[in-house]
N, C-alpha and C. Protein backbone atom coordinates (compact mmCIF):
# COMPACT_ATOMS: atom_id res chain seq x y z
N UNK A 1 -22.64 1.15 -28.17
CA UNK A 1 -22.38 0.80 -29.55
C UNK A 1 -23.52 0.00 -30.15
N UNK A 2 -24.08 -0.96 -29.38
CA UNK A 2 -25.37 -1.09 -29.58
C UNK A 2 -26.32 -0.30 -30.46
N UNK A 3 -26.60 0.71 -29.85
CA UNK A 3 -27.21 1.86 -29.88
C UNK A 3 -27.35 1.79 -31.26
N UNK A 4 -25.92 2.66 -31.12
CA UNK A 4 -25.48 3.01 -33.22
C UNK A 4 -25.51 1.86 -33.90
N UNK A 5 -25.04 0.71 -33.89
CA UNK A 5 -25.81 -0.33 -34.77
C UNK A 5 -26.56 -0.50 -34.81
N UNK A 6 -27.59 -0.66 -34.03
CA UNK A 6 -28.97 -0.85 -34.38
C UNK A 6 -29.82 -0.40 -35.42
N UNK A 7 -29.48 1.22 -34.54
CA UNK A 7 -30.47 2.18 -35.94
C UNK A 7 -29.30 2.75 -36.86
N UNK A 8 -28.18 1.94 -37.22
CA UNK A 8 -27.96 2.33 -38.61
C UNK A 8 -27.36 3.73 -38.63
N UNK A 9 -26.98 4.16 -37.81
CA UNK A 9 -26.48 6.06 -37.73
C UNK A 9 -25.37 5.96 -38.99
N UNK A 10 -24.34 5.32 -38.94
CA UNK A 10 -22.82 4.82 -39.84
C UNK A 10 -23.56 4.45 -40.96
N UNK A 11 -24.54 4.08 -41.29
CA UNK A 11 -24.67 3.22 -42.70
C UNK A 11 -24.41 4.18 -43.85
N UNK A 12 -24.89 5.69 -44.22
CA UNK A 12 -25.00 6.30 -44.79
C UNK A 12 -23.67 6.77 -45.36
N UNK A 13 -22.65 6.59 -44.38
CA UNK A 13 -21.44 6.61 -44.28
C UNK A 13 -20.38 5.33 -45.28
N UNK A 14 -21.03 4.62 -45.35
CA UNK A 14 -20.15 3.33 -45.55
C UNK A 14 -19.39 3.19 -47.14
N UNK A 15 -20.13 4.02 -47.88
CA UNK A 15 -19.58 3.98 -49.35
C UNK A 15 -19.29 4.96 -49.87
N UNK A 16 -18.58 5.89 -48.60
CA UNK A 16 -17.95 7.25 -49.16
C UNK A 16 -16.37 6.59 -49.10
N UNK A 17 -15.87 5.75 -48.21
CA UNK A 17 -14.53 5.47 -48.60
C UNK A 17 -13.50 5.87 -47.23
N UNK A 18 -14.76 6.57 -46.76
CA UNK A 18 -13.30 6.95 -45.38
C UNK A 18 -13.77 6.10 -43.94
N UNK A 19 -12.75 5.95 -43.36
CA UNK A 19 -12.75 5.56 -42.21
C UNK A 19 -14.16 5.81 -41.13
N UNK A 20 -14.70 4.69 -40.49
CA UNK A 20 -15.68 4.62 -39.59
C UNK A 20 -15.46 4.41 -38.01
N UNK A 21 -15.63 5.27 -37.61
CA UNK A 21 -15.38 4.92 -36.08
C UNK A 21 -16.37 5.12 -35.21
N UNK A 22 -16.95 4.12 -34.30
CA UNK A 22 -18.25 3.76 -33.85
C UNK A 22 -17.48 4.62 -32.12
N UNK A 23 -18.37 5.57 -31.44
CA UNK A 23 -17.56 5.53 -30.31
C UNK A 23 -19.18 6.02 -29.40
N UNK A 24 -19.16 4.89 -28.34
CA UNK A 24 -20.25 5.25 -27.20
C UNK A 24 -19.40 6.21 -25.87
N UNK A 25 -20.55 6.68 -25.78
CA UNK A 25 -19.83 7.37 -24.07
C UNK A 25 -21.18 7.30 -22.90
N UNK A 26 -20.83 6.81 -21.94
CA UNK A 26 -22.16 6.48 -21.04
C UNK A 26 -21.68 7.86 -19.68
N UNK A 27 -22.43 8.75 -19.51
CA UNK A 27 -22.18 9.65 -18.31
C UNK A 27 -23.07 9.26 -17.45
N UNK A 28 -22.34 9.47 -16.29
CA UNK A 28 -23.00 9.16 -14.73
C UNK A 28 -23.72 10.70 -14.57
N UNK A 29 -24.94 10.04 -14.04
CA UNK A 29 -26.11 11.49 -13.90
C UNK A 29 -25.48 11.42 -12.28
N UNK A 30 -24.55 10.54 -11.62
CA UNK A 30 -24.72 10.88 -10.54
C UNK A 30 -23.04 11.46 -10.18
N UNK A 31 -22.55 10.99 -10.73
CA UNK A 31 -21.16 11.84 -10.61
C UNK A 31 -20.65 12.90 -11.50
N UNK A 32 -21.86 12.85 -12.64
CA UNK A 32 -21.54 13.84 -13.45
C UNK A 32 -20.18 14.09 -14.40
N UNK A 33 -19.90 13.08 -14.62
CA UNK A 33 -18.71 12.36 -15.20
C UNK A 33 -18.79 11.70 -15.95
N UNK A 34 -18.08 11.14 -17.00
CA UNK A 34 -17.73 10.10 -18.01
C UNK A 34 -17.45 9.12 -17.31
N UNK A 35 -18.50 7.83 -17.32
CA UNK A 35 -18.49 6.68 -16.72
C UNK A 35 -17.63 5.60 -17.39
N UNK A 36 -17.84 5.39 -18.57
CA UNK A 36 -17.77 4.64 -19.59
C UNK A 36 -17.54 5.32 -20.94
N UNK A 37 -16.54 4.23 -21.39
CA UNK A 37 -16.77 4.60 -23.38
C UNK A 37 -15.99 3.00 -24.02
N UNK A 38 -16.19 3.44 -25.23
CA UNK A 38 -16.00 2.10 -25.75
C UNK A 38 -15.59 2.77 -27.23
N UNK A 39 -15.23 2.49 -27.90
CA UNK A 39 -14.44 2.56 -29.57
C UNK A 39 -14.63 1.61 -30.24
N UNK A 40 -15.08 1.44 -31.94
CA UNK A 40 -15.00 0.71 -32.55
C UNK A 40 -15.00 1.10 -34.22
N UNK A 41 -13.61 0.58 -34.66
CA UNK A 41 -13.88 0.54 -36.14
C UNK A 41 -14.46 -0.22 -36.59
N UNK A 42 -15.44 0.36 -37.95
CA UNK A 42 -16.11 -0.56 -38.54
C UNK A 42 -15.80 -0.28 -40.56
N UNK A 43 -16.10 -1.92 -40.80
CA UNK A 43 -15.38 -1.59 -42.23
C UNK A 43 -16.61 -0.95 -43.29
N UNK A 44 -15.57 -0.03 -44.29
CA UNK A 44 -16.72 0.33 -45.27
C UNK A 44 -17.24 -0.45 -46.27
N UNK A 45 -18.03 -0.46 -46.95
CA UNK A 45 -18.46 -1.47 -47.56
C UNK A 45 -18.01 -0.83 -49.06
């Protein structure tokens, strides 16, 4: 989530009025699987 805040991906988004949802997913190169994820709403401006 980092990630997407940083560089702003959602911003462009923020003053259309609808709902924002920030969502990371980290895959294991070694199990080849979904390691991780994380969710986050964020408000529009």
């Amino acid at each position: 989530l980092d990630q997407l805040k940083s560089r702003g991906y959602a911003d462009k988004y923020r003053n259309t009025g609808r709902k924002i949802i920030l969502a990371g997913v980290n895959f294991s190169s070694e199990k080849r699987e979904v390691d991780e994820f994380s969710v986050e709403a964020v408000q529009s401006a």
